[in-house]
C-alpha atoms as a PDB file:
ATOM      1  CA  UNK A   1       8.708 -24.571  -9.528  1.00  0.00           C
ATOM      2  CA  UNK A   2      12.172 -25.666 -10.334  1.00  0.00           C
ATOM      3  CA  UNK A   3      15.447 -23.109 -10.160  1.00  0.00           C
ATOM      4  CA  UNK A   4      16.822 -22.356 -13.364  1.00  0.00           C
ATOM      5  CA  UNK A   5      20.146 -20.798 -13.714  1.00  0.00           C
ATOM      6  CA  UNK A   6      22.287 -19.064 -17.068  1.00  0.00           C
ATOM      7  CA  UNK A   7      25.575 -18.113 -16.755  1.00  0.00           C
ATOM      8  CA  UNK A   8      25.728 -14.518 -17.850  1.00  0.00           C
ATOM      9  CA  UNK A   9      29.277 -13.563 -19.806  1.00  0.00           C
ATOM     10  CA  UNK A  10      30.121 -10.777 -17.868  1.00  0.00           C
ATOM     11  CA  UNK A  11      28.134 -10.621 -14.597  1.00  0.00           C
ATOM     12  CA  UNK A  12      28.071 -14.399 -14.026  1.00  0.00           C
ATOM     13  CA  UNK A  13      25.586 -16.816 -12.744  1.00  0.00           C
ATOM     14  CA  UNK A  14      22.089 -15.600 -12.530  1.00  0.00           C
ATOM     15  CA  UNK A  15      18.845 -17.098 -11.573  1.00  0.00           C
ATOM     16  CA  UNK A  16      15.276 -17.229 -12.865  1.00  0.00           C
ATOM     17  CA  UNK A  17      13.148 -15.116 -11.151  1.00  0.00           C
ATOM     18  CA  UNK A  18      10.054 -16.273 -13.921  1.00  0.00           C
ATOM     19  CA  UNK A  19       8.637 -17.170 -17.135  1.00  0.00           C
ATOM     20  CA  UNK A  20       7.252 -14.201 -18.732  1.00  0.00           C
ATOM     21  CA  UNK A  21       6.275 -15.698 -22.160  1.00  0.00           C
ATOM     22  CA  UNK A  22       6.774 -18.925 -23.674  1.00  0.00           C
ATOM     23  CA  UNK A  23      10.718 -17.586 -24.942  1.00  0.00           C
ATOM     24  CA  UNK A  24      11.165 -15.048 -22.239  1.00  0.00           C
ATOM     25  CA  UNK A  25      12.122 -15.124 -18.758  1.00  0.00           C
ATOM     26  CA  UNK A  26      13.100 -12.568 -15.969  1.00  0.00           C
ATOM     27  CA  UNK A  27      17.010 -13.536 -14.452  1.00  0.00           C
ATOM     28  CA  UNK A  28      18.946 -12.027 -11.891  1.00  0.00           C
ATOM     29  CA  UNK A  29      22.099 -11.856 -10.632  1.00  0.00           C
ATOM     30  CA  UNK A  30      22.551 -15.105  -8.252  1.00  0.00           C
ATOM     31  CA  UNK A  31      24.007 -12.888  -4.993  1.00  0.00           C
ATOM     32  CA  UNK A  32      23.145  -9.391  -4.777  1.00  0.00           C
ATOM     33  CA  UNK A  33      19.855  -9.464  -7.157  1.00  0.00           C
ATOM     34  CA  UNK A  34      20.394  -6.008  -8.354  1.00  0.00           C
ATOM     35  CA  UNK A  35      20.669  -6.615 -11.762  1.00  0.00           C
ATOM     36  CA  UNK A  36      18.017  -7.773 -13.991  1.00  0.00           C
ATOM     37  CA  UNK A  37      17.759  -9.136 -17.742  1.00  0.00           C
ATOM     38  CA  UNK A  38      15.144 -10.478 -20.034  1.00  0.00           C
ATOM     39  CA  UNK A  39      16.123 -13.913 -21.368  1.00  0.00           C
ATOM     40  CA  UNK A  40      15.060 -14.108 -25.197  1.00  0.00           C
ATOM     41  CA  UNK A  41      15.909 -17.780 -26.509  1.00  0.00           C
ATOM     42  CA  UNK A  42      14.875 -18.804 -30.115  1.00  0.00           C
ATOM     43  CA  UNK A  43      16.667 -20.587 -32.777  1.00  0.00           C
ATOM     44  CA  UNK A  44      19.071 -18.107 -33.462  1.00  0.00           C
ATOM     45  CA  UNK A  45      20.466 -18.644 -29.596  1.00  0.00           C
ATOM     46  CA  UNK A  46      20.302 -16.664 -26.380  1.00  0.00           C
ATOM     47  CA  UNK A  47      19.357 -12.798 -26.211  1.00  0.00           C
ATOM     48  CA  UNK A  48      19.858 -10.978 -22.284  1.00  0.00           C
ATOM     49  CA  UNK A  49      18.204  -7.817 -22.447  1.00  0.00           C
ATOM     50  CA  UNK A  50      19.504  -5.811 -19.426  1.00  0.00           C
ATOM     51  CA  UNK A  51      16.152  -4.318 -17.185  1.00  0.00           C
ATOM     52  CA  UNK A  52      15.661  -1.815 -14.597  1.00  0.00           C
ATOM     53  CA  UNK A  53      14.476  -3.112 -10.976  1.00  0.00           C
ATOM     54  CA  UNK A  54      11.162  -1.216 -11.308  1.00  0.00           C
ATOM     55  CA  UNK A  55      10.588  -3.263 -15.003  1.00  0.00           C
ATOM     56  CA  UNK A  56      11.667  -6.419 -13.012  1.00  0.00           C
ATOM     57  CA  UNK A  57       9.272  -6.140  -9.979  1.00  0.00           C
ATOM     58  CA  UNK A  58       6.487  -5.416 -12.494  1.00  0.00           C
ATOM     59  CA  UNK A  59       6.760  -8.251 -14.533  1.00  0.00           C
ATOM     60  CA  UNK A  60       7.015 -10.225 -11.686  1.00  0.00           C
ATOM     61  CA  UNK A  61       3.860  -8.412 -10.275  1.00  0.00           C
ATOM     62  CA  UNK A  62       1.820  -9.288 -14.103  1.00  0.00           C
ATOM     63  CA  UNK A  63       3.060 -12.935 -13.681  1.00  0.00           C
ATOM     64  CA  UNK A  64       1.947 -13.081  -9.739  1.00  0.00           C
ATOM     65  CA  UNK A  65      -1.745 -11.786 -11.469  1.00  0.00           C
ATOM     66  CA  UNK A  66      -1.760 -14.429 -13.970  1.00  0.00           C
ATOM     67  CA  UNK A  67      -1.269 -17.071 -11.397  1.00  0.00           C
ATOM     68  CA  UNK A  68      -4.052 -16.107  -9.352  1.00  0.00           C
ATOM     69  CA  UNK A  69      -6.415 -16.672 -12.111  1.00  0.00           C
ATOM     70  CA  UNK A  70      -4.885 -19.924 -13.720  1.00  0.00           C
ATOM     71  CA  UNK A  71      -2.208 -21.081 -11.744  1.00  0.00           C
ATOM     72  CA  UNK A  72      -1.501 -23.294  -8.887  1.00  0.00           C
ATOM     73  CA  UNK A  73      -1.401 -22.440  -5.830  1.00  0.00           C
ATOM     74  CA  UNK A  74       2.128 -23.785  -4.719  1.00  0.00           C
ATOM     75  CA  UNK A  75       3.341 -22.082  -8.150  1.00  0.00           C
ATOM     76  CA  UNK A  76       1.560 -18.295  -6.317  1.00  0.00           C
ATOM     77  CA  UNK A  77       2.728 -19.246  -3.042  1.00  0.00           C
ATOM     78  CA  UNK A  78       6.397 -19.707  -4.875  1.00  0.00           C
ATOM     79  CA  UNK A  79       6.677 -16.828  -6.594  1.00  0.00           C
ATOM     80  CA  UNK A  80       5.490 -15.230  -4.064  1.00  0.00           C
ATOM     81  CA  UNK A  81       7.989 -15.885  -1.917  1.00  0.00           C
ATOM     82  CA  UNK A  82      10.884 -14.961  -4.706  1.00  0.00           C
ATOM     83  CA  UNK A  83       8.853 -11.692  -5.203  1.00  0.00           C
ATOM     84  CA  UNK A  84       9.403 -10.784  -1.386  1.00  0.00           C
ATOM     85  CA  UNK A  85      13.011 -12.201  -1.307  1.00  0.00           C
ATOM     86  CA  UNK A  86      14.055 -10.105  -4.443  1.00  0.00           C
ATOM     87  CA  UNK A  87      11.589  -6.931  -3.636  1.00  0.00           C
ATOM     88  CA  UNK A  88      11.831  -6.301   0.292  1.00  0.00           C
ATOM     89  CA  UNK A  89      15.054  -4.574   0.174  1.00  0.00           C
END
């Protein structure tokens, strides 16, 4: 799993957290990983769609799932480790 990284206009760099669809993924905020958006991107350009934490840790929870029944295991093993990292605190 690579890192993937957006630079937000007003909060910055953030980092992928995951892929939720095939045009969607879950950023944070690179340092204190309080904030979360959904990353739209179509034709039309970039939508971030600010989240709450508890929105976040759920659709990191529903991609952990989806993993475990088609996934790799260094992919689970991955996001399971960004899941404790970003959740723990």
């Amino acid at each position: 799993m690579s890192e993937h990284y957006l630079n937000h206009p007003t909060f910055g760099l953030l980092s992928r957290l995951c892929r939720v669809d095939e045009f969607r993924s879950l950023f944070t905020t690179l340092y204190a990983q309080r904030l979360f958006f959904l990353i739209t991107t179509s034709p039309d350009g970039v939508q971030f769609e600010p989240v709450s934490r508890a929105d976040a840790k759920l659709m990191v929870e529903n991609q952990m799932r989806s993993l475990r029944r088609g996934g790799t295991d260094t992919d689970q093993k991955n996001l399971q480790h960004i899941y404790k990292r970003t959740f723990s605190q």
